[in-house]
N, C-alpha and C. Protein backbone atom coordinates (compact mmCIF):
# COMPACT_ATOMS: atom_id res chain seq x y z
N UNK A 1 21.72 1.74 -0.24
CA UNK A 1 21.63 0.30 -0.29
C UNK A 1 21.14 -0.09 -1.68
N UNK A 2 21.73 -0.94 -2.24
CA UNK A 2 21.43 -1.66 -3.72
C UNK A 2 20.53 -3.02 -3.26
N UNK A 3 19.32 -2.86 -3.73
CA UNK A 3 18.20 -3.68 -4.63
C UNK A 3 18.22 -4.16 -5.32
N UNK A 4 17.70 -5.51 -5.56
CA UNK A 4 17.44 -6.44 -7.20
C UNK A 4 15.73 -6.71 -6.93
N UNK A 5 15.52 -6.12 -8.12
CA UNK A 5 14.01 -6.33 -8.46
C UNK A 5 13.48 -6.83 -9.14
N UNK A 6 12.51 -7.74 -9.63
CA UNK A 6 12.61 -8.41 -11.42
C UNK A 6 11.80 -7.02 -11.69
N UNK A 7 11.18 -6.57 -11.33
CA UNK A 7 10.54 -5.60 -12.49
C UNK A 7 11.34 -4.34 -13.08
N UNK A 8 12.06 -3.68 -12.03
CA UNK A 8 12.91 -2.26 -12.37
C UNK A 8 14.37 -2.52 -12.14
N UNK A 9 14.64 -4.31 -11.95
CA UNK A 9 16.09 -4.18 -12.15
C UNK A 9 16.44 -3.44 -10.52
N UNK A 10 18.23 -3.53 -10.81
CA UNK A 10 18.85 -2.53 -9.57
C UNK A 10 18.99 -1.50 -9.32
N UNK A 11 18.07 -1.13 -8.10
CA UNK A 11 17.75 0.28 -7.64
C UNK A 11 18.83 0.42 -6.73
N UNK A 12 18.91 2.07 -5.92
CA UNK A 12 20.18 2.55 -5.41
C UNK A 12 18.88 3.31 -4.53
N UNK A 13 18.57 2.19 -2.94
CA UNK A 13 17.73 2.89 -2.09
C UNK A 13 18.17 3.55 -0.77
N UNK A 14 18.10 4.92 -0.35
CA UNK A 14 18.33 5.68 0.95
C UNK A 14 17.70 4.66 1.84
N UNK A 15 18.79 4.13 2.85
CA UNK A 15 17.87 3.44 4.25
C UNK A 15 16.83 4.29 4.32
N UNK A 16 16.65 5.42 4.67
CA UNK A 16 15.42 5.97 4.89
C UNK A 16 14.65 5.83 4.99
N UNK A 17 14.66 5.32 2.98
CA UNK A 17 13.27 4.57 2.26
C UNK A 17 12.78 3.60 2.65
N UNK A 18 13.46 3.20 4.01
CA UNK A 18 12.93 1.14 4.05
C UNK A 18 11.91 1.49 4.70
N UNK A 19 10.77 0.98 4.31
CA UNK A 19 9.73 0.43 5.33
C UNK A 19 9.40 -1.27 5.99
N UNK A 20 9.31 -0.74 7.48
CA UNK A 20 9.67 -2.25 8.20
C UNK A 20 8.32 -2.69 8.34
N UNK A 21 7.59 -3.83 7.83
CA UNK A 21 6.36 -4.61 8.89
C UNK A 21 6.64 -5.61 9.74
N UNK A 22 6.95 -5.28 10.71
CA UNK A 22 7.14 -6.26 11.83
C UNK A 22 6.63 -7.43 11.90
N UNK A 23 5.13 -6.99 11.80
CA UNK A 23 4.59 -7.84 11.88
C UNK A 23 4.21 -9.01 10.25
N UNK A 24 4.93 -8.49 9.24
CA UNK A 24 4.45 -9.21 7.71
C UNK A 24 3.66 -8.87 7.29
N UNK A 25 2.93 -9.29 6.33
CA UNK A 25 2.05 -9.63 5.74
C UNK A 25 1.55 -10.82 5.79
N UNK A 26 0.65 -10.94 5.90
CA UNK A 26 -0.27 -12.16 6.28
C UNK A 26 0.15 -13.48 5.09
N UNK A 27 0.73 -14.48 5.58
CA UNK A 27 1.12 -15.34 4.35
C UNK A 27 2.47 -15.15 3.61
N UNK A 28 3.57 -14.27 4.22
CA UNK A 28 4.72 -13.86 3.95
C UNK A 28 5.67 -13.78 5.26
N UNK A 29 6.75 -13.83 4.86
CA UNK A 29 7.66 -13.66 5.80
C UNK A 29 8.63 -12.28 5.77
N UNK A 30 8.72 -11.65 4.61
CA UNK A 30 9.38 -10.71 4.16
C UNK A 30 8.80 -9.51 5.07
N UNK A 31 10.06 -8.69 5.80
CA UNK A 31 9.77 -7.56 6.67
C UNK A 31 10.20 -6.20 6.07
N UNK A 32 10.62 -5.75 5.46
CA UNK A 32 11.36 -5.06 4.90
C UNK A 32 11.43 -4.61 3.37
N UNK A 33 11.01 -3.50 3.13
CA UNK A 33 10.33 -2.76 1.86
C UNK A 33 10.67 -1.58 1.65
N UNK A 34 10.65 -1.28 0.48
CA UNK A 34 10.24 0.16 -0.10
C UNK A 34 9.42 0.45 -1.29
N UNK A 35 8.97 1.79 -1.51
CA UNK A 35 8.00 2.33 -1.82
C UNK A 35 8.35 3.00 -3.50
N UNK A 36 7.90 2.39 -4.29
CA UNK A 36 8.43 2.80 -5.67
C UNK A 36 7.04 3.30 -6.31
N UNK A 37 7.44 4.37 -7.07
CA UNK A 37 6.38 5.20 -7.35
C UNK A 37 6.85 5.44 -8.72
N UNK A 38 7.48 4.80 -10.05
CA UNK A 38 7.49 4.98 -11.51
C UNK A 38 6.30 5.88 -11.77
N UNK A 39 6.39 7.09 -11.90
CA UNK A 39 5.74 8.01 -13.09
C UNK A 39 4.82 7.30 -14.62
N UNK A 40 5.51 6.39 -15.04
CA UNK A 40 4.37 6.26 -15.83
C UNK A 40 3.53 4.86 -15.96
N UNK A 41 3.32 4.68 -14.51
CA UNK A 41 2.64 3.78 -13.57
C UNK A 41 1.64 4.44 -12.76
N UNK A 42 1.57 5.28 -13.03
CA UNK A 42 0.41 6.37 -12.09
C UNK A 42 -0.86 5.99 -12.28
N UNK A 43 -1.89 5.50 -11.51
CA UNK A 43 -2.20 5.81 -10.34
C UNK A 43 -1.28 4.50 -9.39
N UNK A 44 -1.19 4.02 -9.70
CA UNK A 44 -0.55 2.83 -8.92
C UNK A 44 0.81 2.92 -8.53
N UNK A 45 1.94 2.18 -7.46
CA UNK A 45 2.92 2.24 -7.29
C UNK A 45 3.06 1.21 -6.60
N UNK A 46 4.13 0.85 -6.23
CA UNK A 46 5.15 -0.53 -5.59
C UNK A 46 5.41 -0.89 -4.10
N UNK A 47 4.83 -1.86 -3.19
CA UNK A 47 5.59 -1.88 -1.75
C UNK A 47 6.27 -3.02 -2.80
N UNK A 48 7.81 -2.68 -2.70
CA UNK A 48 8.58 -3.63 -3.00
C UNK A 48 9.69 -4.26 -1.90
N UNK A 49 9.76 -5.23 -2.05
CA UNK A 49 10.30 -6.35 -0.94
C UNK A 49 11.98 -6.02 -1.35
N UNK A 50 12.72 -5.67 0.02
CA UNK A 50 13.73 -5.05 -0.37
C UNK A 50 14.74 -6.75 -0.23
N UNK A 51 14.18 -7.53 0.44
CA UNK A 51 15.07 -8.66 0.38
C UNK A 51 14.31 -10.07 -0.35
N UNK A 52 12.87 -10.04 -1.46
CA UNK A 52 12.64 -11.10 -2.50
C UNK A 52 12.53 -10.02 -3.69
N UNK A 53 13.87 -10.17 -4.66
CA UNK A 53 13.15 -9.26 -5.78
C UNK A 53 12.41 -9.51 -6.74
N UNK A 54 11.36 -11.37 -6.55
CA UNK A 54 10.31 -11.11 -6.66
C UNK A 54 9.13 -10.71 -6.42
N UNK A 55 9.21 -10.32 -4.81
CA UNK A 55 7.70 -9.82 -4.25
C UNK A 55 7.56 -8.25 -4.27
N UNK A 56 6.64 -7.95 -4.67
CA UNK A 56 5.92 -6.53 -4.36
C UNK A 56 4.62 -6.46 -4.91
N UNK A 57 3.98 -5.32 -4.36
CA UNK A 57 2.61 -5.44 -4.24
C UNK A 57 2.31 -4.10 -4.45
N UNK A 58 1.20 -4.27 -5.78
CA UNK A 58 0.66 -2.86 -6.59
C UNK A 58 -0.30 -2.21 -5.54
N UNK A 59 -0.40 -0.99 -5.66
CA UNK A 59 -0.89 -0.15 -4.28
C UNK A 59 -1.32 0.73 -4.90
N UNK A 60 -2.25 1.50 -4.26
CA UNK A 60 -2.90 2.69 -4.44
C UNK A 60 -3.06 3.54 -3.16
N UNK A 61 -2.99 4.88 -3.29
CA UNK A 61 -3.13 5.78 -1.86
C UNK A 61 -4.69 5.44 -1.77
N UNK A 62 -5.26 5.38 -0.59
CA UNK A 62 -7.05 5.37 -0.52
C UNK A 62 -7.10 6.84 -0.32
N UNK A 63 -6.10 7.92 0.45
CA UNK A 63 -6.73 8.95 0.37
C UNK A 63 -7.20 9.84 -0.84
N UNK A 64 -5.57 9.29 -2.15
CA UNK A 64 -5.87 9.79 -3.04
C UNK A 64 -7.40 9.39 -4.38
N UNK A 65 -7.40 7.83 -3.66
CA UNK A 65 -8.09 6.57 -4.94
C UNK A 65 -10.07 6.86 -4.15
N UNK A 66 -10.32 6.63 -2.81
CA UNK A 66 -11.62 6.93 -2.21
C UNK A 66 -11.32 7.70 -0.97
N UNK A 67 -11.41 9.13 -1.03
CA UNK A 67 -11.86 10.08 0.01
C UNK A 67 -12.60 9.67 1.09
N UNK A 68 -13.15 9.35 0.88
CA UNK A 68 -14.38 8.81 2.33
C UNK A 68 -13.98 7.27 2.80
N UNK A 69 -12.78 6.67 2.30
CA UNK A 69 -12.00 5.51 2.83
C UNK A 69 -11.86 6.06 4.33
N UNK A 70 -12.30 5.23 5.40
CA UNK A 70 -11.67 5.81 6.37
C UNK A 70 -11.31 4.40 7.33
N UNK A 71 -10.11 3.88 8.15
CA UNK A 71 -9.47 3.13 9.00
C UNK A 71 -9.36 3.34 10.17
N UNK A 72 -10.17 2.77 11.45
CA UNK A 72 -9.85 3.00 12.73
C UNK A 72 -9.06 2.27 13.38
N UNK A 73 -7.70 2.07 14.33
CA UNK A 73 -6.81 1.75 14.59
C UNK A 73 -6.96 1.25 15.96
N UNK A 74 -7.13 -0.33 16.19
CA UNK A 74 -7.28 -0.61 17.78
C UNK A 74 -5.95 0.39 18.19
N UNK A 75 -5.81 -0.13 19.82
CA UNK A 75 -4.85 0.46 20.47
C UNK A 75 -3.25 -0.24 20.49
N UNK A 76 -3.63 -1.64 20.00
CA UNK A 76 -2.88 -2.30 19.88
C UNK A 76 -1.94 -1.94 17.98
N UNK A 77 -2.68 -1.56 17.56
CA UNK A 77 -2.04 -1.23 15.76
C UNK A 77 -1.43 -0.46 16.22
N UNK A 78 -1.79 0.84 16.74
CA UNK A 78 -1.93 2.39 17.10
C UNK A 78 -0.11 2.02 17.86
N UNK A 79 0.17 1.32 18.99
CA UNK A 79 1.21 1.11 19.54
C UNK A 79 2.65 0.35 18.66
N UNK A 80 1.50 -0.67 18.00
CA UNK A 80 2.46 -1.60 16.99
C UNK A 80 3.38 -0.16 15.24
N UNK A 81 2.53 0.55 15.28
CA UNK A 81 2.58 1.41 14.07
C UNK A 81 3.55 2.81 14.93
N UNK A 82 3.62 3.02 16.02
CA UNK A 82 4.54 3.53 16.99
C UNK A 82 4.00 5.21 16.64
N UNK A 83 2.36 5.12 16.95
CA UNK A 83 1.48 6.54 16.66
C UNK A 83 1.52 7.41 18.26
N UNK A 84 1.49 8.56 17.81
CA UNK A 84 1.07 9.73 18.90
C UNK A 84 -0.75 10.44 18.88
N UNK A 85 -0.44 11.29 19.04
CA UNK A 85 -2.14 11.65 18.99
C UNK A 85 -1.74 12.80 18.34
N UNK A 86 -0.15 13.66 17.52
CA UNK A 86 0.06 14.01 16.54
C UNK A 86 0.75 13.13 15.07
N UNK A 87 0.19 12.14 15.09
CA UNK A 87 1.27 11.32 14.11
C UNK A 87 -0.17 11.63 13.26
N UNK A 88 0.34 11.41 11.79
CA UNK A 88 -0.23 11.64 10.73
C UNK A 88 0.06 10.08 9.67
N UNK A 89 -0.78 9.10 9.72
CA UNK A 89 -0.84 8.34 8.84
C UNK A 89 -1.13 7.98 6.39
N UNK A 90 -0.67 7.22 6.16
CA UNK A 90 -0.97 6.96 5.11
C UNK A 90 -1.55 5.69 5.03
N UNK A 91 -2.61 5.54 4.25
CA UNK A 91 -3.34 4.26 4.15
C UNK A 91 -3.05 4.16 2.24
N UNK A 92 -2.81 2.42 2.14
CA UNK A 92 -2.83 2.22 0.87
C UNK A 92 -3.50 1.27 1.00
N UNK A 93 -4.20 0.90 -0.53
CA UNK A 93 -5.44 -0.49 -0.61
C UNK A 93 -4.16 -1.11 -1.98
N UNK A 94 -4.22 -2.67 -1.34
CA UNK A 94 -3.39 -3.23 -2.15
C UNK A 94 -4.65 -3.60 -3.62
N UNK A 95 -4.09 -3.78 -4.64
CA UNK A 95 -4.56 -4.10 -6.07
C UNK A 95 -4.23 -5.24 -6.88
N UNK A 96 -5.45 -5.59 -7.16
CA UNK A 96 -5.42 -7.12 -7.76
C UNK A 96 -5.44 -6.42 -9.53
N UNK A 97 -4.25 -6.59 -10.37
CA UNK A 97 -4.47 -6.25 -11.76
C UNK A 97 -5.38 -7.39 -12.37
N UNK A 98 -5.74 -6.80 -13.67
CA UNK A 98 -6.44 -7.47 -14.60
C UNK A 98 -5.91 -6.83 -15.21
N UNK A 99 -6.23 -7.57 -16.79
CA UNK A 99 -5.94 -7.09 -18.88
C UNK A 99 -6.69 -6.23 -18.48
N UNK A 100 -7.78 -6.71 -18.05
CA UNK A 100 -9.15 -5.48 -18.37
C UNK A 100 -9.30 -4.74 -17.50
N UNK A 101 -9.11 -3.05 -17.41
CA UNK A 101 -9.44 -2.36 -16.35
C UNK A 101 -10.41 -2.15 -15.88
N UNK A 102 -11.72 -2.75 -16.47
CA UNK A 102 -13.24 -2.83 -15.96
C UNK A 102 -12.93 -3.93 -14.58
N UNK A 103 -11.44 -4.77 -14.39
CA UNK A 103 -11.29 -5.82 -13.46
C UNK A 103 -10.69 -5.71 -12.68
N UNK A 104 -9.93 -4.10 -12.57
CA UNK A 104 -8.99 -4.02 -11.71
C UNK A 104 -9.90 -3.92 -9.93
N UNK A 105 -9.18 -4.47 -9.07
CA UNK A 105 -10.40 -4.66 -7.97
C UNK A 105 -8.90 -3.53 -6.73
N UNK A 106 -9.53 -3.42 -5.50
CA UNK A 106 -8.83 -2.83 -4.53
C UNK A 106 -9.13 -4.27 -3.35
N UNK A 107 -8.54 -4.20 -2.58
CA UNK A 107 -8.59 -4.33 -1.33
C UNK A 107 -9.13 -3.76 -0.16
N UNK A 108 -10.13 -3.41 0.36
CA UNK A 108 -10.40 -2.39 0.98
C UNK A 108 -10.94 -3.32 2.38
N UNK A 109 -10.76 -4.49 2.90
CA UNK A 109 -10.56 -5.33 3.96
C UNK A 109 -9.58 -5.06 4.82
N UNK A 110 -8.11 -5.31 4.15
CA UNK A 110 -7.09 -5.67 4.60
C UNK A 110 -5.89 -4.11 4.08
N UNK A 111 -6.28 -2.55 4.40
CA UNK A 111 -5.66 -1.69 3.91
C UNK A 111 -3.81 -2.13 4.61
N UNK A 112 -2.93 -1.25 3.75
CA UNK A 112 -1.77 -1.18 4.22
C UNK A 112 -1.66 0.61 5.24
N UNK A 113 -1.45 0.22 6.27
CA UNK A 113 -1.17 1.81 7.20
C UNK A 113 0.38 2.21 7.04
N UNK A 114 1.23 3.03 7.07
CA UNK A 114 2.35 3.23 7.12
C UNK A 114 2.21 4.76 8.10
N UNK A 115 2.98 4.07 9.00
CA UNK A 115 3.71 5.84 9.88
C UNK A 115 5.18 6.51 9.22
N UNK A 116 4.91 7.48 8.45
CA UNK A 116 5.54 8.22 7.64
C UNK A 116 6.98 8.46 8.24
N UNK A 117 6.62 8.95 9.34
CA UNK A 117 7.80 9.23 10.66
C UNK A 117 8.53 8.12 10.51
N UNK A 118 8.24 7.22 11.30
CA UNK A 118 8.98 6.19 11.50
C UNK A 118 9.06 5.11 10.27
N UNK A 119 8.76 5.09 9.18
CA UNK A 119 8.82 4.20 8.50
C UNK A 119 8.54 3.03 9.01
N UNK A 120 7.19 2.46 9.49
CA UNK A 120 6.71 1.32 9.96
C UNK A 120 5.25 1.61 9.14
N UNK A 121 5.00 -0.29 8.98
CA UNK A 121 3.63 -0.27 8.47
C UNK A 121 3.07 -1.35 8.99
N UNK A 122 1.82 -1.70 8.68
CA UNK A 122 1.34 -2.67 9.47
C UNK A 122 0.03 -2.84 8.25
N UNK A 123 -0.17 -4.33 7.48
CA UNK A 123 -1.26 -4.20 7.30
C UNK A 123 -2.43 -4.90 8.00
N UNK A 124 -3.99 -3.91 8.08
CA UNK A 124 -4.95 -4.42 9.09
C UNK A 124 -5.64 -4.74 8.64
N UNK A 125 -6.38 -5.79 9.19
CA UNK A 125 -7.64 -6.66 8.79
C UNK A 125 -9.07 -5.92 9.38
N UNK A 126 -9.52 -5.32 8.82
CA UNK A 126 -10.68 -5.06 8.89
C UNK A 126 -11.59 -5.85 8.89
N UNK A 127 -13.11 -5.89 10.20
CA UNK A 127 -13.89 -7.24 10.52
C UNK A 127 -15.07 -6.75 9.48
N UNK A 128 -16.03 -7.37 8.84
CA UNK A 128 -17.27 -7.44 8.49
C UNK A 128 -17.53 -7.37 7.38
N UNK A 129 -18.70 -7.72 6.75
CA UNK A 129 -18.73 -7.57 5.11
C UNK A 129 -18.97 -5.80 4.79
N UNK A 130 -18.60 -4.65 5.30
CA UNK A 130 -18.85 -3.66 4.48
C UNK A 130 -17.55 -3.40 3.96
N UNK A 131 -16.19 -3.90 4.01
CA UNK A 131 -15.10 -3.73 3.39
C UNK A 131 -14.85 -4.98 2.67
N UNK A 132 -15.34 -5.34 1.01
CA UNK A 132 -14.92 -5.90 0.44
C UNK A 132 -13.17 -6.01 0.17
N UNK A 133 -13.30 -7.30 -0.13
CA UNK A 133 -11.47 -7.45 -0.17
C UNK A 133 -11.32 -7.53 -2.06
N UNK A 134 -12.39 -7.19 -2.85
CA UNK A 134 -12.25 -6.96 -4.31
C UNK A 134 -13.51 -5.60 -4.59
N UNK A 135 -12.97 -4.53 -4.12
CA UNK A 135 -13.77 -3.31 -4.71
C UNK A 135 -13.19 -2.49 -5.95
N UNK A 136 -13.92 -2.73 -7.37
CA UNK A 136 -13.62 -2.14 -8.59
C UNK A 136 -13.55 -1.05 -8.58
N UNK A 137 -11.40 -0.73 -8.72
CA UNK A 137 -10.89 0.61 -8.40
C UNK A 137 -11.61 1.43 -9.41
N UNK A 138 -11.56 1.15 -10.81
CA UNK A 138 -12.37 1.82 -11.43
C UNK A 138 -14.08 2.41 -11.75
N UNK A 139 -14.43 1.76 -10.74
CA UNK A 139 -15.75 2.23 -10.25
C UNK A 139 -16.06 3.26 -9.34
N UNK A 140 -14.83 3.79 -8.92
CA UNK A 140 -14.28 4.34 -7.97
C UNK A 140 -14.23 5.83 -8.60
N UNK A 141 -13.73 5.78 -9.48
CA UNK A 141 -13.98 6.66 -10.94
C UNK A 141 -15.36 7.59 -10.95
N UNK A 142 -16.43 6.60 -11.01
CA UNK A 142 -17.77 7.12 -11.10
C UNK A 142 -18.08 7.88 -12.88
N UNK A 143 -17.43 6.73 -13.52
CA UNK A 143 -17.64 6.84 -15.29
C UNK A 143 -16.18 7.76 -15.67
N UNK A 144 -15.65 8.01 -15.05
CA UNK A 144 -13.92 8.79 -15.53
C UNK A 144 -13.36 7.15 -16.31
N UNK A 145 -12.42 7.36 -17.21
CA UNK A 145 -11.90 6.50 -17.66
C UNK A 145 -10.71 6.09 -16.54
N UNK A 146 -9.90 7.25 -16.49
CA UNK A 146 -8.62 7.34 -15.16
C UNK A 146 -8.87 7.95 -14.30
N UNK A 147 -8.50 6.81 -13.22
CA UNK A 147 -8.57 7.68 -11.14
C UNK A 147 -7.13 8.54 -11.76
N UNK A 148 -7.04 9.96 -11.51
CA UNK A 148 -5.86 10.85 -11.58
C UNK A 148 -5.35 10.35 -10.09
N UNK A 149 -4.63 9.78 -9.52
CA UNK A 149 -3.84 10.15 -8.21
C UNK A 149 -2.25 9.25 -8.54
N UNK A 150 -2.24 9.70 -7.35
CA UNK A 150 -0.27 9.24 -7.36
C UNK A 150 -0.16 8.61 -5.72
N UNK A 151 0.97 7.86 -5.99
CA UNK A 151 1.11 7.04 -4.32
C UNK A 151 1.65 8.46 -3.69
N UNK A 152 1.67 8.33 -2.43
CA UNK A 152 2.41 9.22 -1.22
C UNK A 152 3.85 8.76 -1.30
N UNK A 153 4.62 9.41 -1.19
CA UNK A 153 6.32 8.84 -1.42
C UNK A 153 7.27 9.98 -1.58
């Protein structure tokens, strides 16, 4: 399937690659995505909107960006995300850029889940103030200049 993107232009994507949110994104209507991972964009990569090729949204793996990130899944996600009690998830924290990388912030409220299997994602709202919705990815670092990781893809 052929893509128009403003950022990378027309891509040539395997259905495969689509990832569906049924349910949106909160404030969007767009269901339907894939996962672009440009190499010299690393640590970061793309849920790109396979039908606005202006929307997509800079991402980071949390397993790769904070280790001790961890997401518990009512029963209702768990069904909506179409999980087993062998399904193996990916969590991404969407990213707010800045010029300045002392500003780059995460999301860590509202992570993106994706079931690998099925290509479904769902993003969840996490309740309470210990998941800021602007946590400085580069603090994340702990004085490294660069988080080394790469999206899952």
């Amino acid at each position: 399937m052929k893509i128009e993107t403003s950022r990378f232009g027309l891509l040539d994507i395997d259905d495969d690659k689509i990832i569906t949110l049924p349910d949106a994104m909160p404030g969007f209507a767009e269901t339907r995505f894939t996962l672009l991972n440009p190499e010299k964009h690393a640590p970061f990569c793309w849920l790109q909107s396979v039908d606005n090729p202006d929307l997509a949204f800079v991402m980071v793996d949390a397993r790769q960006t904070l280790p001790d990130y961890a997401v518990s899944l009512t029963s209702d996600e768990y069904e909506r995300l179409s999980l087993d009690e062998k399904s193996k998830i990916v969590v991404f924290l969407v990213v707010t850029l800045a010029t300045d990388p002392a500003d780059i912030t995460v999301n860590l409220q509202g992570p993106i889940v994706l079931n690998p299997e099925r290509m479904i994602a769902k993003q969840i709202v996490l309740e309470g103030s210990r998941f800021p919705s602007r946590y400085p990815l580069f603090g994340i670092a702990k004085g490294r200049e660069t988080v080394e990781t790469s999206c899952a893809g």
